[in-house]
PDB file of N, CA and C in Angstrom:
ATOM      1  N   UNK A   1     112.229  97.752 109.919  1.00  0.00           N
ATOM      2  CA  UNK A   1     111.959  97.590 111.340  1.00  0.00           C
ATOM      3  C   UNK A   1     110.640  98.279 111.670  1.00  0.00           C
ATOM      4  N   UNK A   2     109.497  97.156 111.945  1.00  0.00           N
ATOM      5  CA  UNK A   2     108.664  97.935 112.816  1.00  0.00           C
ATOM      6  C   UNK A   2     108.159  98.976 113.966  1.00  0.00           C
ATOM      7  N   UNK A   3     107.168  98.761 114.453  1.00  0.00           N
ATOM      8  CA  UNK A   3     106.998  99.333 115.955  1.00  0.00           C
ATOM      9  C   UNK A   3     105.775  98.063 116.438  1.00  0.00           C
ATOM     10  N   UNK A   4     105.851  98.254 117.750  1.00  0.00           N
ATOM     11  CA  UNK A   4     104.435  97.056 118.233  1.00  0.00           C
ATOM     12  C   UNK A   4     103.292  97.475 118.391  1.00  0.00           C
ATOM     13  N   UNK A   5     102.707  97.113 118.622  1.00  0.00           N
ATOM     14  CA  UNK A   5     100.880  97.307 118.705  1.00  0.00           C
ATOM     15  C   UNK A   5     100.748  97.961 119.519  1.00  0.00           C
ATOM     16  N   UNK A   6     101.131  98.277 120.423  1.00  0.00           N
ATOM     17  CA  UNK A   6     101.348  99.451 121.178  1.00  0.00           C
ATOM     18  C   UNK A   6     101.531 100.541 121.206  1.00  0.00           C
ATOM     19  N   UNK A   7     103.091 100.866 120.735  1.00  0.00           N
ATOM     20  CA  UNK A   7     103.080 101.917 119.511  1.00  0.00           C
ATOM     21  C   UNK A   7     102.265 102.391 118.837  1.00  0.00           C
ATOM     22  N   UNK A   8     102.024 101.692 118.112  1.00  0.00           N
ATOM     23  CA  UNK A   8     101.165 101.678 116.756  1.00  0.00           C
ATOM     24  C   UNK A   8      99.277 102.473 117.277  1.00  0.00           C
ATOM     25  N   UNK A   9      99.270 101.901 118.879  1.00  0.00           N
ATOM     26  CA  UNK A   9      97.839 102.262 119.200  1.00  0.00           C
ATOM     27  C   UNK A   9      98.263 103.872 119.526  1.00  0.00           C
ATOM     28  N   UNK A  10      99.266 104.083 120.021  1.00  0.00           N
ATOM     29  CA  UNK A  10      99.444 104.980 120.488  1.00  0.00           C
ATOM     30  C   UNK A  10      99.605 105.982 119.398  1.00  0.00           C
ATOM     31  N   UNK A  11     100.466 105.743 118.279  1.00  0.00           N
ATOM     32  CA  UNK A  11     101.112 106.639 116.934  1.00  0.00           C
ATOM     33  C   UNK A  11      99.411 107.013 116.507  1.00  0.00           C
ATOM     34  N   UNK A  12      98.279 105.883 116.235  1.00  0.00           N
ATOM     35  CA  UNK A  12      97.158 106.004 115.567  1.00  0.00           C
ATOM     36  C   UNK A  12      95.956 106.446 116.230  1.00  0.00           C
ATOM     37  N   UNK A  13      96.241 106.549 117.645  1.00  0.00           N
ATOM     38  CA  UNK A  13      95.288 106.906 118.891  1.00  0.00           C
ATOM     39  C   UNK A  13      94.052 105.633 118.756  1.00  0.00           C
ATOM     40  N   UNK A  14      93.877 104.406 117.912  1.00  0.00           N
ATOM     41  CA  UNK A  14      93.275 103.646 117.790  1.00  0.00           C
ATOM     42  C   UNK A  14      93.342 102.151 118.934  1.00  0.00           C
ATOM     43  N   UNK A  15      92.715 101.778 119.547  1.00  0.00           N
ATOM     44  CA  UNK A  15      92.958 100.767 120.775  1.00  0.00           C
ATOM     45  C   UNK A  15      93.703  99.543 120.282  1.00  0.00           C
ATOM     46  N   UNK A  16      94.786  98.900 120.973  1.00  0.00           N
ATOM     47  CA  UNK A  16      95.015  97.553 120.604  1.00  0.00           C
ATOM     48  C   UNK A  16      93.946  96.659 119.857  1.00  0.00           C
ATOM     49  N   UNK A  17      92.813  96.696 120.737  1.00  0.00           N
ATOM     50  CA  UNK A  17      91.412  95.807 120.336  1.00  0.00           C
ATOM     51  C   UNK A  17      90.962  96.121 119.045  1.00  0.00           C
ATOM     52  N   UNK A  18      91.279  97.378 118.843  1.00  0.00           N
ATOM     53  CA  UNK A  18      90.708  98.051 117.164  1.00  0.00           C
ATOM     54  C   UNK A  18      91.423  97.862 115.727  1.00  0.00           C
ATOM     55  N   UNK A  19      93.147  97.785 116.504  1.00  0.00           N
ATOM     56  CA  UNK A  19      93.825  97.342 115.820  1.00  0.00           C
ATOM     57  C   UNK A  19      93.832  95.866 115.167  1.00  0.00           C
ATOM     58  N   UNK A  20      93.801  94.978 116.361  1.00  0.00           N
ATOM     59  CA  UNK A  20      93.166  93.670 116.047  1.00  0.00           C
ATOM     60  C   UNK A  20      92.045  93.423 115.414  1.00  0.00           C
ATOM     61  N   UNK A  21      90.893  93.822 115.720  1.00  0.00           N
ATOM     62  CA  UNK A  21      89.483  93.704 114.802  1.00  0.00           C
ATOM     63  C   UNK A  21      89.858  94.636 113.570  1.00  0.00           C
ATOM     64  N   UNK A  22      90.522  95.496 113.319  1.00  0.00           N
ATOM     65  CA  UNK A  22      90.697  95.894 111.725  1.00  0.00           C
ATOM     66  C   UNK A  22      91.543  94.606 110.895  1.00  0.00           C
ATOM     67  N   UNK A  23      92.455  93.676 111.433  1.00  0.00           N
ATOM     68  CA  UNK A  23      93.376  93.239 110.963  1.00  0.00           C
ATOM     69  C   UNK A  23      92.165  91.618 111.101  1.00  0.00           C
ATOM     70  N   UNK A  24      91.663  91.595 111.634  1.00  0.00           N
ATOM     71  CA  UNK A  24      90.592  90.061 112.023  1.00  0.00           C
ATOM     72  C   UNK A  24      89.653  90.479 110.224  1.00  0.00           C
ATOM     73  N   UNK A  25      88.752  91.323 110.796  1.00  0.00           N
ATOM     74  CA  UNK A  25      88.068  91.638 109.395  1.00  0.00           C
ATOM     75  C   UNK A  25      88.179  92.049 107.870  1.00  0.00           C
ATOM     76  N   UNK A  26      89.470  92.086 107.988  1.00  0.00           N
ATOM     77  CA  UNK A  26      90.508  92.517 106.552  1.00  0.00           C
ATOM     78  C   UNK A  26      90.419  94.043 106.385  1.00  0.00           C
ATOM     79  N   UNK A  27      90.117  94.912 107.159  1.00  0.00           N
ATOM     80  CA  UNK A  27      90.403  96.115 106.887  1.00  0.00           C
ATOM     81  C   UNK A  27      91.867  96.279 106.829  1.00  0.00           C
ATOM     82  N   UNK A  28      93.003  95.669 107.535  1.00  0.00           N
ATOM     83  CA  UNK A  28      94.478  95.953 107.248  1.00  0.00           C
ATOM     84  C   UNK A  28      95.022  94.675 106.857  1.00  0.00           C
ATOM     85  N   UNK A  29      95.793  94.680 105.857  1.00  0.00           N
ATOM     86  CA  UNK A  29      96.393  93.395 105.737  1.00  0.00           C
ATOM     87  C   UNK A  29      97.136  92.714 106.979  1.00  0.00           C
ATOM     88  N   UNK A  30      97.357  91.089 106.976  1.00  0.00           N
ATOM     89  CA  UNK A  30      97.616  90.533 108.318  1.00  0.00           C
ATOM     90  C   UNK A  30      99.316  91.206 108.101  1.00  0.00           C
ATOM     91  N   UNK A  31      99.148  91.595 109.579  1.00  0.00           N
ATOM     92  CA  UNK A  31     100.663  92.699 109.890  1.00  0.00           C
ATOM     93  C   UNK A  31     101.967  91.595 110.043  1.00  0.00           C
ATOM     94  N   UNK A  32     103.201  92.117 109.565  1.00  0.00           N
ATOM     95  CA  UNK A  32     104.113  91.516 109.752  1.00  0.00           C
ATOM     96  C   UNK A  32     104.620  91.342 111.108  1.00  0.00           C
ATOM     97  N   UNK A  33     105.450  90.064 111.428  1.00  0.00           N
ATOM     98  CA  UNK A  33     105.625  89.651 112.919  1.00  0.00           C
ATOM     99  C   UNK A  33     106.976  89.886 113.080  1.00  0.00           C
ATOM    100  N   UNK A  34     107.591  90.010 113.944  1.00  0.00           N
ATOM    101  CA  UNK A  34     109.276  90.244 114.532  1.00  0.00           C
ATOM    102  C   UNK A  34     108.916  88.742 114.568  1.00  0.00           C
ATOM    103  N   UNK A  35     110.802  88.527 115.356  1.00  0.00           N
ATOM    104  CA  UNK A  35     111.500  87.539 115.539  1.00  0.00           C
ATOM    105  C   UNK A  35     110.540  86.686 116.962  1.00  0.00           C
ATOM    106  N   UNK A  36     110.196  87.220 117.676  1.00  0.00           N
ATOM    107  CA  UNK A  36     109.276  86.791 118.733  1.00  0.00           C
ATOM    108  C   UNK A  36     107.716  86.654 118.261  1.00  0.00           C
ATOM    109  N   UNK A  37     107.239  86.713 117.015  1.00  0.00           N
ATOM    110  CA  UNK A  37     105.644  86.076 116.712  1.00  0.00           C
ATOM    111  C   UNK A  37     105.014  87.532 117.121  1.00  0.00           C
ATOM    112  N   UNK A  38     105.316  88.917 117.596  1.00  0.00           N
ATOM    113  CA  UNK A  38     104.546  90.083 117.681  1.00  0.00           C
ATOM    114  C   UNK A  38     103.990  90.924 116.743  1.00  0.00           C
ATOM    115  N   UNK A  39     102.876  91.404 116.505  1.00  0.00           N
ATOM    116  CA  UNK A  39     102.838  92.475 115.341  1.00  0.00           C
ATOM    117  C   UNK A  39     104.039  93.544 115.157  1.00  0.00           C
ATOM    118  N   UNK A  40     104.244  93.628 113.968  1.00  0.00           N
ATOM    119  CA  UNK A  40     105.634  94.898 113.663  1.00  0.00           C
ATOM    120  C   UNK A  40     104.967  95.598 112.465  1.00  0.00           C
ATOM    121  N   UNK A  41     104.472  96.823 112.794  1.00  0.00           N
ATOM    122  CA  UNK A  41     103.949  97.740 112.388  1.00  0.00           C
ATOM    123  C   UNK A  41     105.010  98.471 111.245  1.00  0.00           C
ATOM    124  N   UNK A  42     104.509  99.154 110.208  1.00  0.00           N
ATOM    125  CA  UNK A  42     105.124  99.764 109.343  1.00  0.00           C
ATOM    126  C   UNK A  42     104.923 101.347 109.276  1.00  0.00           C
ATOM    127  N   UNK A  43     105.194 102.041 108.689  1.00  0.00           N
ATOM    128  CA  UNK A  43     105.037 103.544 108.263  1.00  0.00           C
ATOM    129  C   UNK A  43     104.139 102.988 106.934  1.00  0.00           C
ATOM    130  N   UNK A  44     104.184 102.563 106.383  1.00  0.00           N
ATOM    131  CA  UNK A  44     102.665 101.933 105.462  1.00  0.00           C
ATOM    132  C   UNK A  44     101.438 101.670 105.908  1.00  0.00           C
ATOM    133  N   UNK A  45     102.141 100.971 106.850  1.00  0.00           N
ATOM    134  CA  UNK A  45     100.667 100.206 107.560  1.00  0.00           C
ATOM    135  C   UNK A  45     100.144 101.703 108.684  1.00  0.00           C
ATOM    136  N   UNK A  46     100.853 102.617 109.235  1.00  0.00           N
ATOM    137  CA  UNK A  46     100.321 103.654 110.004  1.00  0.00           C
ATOM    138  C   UNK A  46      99.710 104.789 109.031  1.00  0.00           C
ATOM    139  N   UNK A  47     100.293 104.374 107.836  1.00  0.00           N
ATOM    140  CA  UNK A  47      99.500 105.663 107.090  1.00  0.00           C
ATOM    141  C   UNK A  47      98.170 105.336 106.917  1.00  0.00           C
ATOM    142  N   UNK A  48      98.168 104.036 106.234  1.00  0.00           N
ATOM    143  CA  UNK A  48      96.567 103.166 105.709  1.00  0.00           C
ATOM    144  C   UNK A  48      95.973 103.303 107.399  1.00  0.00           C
ATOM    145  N   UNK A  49      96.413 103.362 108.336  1.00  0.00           N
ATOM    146  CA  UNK A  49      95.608 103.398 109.714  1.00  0.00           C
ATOM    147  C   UNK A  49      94.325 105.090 109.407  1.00  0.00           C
ATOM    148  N   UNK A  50      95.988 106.104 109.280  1.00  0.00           N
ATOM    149  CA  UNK A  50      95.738 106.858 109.187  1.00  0.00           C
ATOM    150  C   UNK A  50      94.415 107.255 108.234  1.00  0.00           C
ATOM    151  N   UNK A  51      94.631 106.585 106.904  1.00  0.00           N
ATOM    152  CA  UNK A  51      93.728 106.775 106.325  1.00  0.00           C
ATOM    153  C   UNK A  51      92.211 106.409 106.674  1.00  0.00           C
ATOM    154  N   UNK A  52      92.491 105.335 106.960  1.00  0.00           N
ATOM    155  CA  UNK A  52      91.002 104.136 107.382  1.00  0.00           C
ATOM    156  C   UNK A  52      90.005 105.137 108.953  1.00  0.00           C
ATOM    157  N   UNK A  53      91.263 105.878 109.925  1.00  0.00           N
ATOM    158  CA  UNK A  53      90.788 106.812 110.708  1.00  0.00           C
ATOM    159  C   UNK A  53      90.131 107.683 110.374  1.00  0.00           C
ATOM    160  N   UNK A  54      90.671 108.155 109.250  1.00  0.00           N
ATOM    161  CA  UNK A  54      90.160 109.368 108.512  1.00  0.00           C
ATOM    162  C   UNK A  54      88.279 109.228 107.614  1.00  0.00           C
ATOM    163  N   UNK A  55      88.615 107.966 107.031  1.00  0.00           N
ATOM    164  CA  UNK A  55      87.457 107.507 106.307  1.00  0.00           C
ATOM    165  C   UNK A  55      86.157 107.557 107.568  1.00  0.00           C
ATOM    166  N   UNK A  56      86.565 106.632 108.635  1.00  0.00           N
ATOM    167  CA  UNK A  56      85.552 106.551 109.918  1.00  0.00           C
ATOM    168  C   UNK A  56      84.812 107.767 110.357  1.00  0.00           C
ATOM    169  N   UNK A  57      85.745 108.786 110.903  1.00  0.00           N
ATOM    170  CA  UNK A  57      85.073 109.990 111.163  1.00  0.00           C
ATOM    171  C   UNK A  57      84.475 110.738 110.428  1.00  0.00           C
ATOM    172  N   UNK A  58      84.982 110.789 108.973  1.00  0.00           N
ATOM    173  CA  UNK A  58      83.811 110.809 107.984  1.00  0.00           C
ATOM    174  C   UNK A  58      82.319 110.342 107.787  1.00  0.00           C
ATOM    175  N   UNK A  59      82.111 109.062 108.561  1.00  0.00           N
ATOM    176  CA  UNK A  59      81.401 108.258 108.955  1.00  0.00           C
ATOM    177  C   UNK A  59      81.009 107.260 107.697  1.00  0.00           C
ATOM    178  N   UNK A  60      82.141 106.799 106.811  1.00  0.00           N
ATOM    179  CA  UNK A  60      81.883 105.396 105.892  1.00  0.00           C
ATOM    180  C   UNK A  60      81.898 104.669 106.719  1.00  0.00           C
ATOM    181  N   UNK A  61      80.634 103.847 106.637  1.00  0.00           N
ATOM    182  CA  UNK A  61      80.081 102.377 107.292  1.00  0.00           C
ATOM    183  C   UNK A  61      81.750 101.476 107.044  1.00  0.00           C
ATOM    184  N   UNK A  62      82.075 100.613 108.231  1.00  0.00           N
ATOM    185  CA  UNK A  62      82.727  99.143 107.852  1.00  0.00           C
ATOM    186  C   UNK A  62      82.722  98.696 106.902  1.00  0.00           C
ATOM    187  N   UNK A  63      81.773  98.858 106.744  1.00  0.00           N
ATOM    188  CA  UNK A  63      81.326  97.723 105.483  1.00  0.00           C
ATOM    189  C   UNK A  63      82.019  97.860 104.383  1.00  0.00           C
ATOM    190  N   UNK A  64      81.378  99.373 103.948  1.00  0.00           N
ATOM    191  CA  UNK A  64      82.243 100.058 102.777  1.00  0.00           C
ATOM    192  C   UNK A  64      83.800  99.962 102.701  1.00  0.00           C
ATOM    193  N   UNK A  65      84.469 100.409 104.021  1.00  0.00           N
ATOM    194  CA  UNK A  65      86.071 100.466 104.549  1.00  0.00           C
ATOM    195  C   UNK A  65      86.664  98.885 103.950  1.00  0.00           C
ATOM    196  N   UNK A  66      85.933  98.128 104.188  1.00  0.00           N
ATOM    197  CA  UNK A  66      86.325  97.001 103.696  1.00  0.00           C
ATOM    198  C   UNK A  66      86.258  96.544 102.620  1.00  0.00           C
ATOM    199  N   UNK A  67      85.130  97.032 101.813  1.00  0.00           N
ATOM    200  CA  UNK A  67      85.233  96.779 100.442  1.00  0.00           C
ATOM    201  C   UNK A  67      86.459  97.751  99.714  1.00  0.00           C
ATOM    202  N   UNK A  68      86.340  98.910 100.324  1.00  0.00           N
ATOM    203  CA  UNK A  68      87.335  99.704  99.669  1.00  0.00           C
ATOM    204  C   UNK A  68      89.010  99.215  99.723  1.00  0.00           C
ATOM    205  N   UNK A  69      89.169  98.295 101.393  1.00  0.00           N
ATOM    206  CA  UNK A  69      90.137  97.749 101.615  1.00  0.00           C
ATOM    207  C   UNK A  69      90.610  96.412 100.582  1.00  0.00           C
ATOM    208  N   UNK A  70      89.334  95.985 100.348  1.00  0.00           N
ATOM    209  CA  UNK A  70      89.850  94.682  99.654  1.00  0.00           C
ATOM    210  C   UNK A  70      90.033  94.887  97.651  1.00  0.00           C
ATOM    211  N   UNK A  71      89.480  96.127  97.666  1.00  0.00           N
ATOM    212  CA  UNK A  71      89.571  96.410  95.981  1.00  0.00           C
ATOM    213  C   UNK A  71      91.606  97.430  96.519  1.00  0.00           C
ATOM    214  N   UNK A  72      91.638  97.605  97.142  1.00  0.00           N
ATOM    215  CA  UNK A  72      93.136  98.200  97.506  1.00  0.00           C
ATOM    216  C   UNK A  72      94.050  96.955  97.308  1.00  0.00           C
ATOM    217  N   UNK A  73      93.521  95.837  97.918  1.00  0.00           N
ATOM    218  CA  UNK A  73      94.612  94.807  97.621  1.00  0.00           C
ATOM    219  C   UNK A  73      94.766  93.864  96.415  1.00  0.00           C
ATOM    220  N   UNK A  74      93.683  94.618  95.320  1.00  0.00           N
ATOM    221  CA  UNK A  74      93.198  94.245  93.810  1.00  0.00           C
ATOM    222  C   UNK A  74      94.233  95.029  93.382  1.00  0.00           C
ATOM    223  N   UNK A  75      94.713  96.058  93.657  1.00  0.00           N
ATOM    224  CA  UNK A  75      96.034  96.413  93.096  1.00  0.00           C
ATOM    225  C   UNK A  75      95.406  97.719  92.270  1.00  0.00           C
ATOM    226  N   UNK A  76      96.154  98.325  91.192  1.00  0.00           N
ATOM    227  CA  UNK A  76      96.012  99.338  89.957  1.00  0.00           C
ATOM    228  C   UNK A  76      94.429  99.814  89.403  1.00  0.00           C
ATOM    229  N   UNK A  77      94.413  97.952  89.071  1.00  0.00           N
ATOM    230  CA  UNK A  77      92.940  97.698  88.266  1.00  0.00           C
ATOM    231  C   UNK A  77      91.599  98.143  88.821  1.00  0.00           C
ATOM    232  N   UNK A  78      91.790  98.671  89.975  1.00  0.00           N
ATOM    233  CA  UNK A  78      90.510  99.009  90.725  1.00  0.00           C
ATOM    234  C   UNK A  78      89.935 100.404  91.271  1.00  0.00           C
ATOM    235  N   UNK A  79      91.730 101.203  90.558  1.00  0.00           N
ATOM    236  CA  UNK A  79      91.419 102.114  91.147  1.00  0.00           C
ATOM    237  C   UNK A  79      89.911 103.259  90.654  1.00  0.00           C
ATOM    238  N   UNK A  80      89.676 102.751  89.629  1.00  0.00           N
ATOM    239  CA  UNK A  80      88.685 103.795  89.020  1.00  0.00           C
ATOM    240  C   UNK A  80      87.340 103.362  89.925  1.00  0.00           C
ATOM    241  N   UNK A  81      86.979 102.302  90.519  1.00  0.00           N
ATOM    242  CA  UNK A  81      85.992 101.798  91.487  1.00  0.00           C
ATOM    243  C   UNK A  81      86.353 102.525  92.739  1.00  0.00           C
ATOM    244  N   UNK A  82      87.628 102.220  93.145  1.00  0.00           N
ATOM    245  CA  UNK A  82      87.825 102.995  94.355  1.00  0.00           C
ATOM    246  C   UNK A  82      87.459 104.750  94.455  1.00  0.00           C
ATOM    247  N   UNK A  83      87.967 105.611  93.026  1.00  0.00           N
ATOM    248  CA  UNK A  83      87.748 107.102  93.034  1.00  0.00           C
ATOM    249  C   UNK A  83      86.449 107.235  93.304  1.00  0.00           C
ATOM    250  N   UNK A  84      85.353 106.187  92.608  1.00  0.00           N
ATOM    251  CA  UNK A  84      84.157 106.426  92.512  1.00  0.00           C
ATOM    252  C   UNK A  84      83.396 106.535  93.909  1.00  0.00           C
ATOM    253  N   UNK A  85      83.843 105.369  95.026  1.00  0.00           N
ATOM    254  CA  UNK A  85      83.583 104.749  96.323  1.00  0.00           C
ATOM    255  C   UNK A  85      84.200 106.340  96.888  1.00  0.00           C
ATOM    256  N   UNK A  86      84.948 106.881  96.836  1.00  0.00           N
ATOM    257  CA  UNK A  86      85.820 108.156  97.373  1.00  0.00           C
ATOM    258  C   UNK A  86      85.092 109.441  97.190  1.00  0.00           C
ATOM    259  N   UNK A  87      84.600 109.124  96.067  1.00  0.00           N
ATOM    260  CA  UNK A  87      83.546 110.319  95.540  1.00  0.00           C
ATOM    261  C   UNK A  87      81.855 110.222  95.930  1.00  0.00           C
ATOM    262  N   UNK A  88      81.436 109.127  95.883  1.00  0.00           N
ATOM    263  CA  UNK A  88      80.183 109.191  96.753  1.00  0.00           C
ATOM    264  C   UNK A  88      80.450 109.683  98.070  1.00  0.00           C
ATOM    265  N   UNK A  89      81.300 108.883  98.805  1.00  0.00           N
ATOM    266  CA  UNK A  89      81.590 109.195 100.273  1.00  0.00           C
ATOM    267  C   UNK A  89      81.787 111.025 100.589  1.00  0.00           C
ATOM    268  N   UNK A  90      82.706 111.361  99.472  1.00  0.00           N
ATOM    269  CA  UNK A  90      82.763 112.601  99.396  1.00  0.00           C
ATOM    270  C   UNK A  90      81.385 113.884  99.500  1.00  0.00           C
ATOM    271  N   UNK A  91      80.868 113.187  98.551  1.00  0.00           N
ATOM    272  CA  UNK A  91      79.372 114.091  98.468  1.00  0.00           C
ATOM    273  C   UNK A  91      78.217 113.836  99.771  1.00  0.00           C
ATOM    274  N   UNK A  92      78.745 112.350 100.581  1.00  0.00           N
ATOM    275  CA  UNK A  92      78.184 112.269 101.570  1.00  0.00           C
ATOM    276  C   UNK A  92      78.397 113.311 102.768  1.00  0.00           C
ATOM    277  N   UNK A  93      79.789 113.290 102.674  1.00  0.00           N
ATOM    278  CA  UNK A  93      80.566 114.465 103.762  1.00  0.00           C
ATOM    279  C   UNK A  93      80.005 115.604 103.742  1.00  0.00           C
ATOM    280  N   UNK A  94      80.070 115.835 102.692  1.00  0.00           N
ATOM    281  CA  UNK A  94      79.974 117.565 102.115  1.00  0.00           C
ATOM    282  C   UNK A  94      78.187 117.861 102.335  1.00  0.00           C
ATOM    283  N   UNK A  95      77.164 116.960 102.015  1.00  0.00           N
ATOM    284  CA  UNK A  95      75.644 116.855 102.758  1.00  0.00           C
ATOM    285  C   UNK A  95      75.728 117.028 104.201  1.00  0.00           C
ATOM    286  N   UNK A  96      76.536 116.078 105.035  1.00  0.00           N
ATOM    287  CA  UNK A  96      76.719 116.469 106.425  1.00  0.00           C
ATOM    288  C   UNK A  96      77.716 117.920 106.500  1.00  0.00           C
ATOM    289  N   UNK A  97      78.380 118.264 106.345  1.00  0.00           N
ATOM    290  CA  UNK A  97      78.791 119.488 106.703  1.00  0.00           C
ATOM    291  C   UNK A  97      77.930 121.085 106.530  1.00  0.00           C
ATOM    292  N   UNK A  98      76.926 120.430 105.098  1.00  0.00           N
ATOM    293  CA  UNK A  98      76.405 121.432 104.972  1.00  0.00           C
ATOM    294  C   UNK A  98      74.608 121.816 106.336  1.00  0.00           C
ATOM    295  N   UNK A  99      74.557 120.297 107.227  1.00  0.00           N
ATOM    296  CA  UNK A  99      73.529 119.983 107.602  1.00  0.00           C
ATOM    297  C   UNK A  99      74.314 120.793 108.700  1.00  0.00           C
ATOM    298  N   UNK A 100      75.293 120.664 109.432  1.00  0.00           N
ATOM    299  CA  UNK A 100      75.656 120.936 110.357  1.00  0.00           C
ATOM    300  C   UNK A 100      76.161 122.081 110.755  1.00  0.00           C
ATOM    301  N   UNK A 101      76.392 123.052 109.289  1.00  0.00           N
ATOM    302  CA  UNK A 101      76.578 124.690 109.204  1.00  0.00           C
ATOM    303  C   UNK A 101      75.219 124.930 109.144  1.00  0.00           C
ATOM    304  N   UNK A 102      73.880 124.121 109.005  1.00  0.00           N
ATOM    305  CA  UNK A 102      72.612 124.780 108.941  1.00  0.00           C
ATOM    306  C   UNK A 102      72.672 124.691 110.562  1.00  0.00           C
ATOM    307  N   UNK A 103      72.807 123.700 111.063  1.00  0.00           N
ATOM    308  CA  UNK A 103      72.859 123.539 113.153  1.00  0.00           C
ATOM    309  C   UNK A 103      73.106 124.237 113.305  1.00  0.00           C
ATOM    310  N   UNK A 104      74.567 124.715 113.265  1.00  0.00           N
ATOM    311  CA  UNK A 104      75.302 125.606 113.714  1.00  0.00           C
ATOM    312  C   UNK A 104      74.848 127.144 113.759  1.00  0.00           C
ATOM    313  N   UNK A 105      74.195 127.337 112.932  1.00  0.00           N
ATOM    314  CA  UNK A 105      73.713 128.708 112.243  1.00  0.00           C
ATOM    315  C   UNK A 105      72.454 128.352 113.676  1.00  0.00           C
ATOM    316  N   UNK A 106      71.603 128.098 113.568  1.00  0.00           N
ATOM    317  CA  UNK A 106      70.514 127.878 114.934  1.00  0.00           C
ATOM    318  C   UNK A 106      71.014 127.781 116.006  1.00  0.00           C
ATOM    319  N   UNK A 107      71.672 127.303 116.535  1.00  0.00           N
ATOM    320  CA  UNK A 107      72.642 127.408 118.135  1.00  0.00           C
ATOM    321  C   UNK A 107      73.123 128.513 118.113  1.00  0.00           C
ATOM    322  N   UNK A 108      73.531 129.448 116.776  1.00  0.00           N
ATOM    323  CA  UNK A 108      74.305 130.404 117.050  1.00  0.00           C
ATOM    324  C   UNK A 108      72.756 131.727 117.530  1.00  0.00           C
ATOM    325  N   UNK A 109      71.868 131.080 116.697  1.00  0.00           N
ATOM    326  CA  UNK A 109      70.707 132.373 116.613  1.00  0.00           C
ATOM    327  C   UNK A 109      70.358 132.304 118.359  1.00  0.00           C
ATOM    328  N   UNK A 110      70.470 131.166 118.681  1.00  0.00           N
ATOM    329  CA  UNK A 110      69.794 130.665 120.225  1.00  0.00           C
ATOM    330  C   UNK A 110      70.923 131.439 121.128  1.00  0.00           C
ATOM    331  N   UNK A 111      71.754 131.145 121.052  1.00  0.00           N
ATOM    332  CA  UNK A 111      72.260 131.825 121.974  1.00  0.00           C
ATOM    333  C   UNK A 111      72.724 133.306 121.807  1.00  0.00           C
ATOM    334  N   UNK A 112      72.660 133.857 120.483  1.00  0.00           N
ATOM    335  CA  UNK A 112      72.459 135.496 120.080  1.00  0.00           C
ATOM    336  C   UNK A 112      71.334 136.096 121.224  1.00  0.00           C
ATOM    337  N   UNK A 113      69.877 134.937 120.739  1.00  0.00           N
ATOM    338  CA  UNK A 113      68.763 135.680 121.698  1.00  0.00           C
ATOM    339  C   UNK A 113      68.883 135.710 123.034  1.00  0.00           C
ATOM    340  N   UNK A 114      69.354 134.575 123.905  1.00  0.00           N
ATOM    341  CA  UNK A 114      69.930 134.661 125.279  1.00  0.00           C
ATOM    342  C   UNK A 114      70.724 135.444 125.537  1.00  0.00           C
ATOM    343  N   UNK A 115      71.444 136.170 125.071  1.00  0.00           N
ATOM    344  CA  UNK A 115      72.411 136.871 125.227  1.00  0.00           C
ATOM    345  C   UNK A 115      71.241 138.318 125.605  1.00  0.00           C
ATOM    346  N   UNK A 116      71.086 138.298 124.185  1.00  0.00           N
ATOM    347  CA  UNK A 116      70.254 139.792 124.242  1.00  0.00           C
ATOM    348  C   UNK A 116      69.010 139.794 125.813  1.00  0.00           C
ATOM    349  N   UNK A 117      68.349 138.383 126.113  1.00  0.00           N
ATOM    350  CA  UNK A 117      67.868 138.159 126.778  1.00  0.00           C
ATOM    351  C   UNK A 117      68.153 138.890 128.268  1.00  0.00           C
ATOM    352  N   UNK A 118      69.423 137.969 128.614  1.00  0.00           N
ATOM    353  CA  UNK A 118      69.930 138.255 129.419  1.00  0.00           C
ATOM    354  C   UNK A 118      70.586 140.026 129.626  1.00  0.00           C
ATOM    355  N   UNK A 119      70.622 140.316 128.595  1.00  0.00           N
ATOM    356  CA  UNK A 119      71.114 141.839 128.717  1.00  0.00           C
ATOM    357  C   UNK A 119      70.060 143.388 128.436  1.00  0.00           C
ATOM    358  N   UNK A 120      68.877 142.287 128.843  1.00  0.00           N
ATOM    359  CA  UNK A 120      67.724 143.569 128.785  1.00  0.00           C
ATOM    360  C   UNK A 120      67.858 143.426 130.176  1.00  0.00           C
TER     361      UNK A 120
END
């Protein structure tokens, strides 16, 4: 037994519309329907949400999400392509995090000196 697209936007914080354009472009396989023709969402299908959420804010392009999606539905045989796709992305992350502890480190100096600024 599923849940509806609704649910499902709500369980994944992802919009109906997003849900649909992931499932239009093959990022999720086409979702199973209830007895009335509705999407019926799975605990499979919310994890792979989960995941595909996760990949985004990372910031892997579509593009990639989809290739990675469609070597997922290649089954076993792909997975050593997929670790690889997981591991670039990875070293991509880890470049931005390290760009953004360098930011961070400067906003922190900026407002150290305002501080002191303000307290002469």
């Amino acid at each position: 037994m599923g849940i509806t697209i609704q649910e499902a936007s709500r369980v994944s914080g992802l919009s109906t519309h997003t849900l649909r354009y992931y499932e239009r472009i093959g990022l999720i396989h086409e979702v199973g329907r209830d007895s009335g023709g509705r999407r019926s969402y799975t605990r499979p299908d919310l994890d792979w949400l989960d995941f595909l959420t996760k990949l985004r804010t990372t910031g892997m392009p579509i593009a990639e999400m989809c290739r990675y999606a469609e070597l997922r539905r290649r089954g076993p045989a792909t997975a050593a392509e997929r670790r690889r796709m997981l591991e670039i992305h990875r070293a991509r992350v880890l470049e931005r995090i390290a760009q953004l502890s360098e930011d961070l480190s400067i906003l922190d100096y900026k407002i150290d000196l305002y501080h002191a600024m303000e307290n002469s």
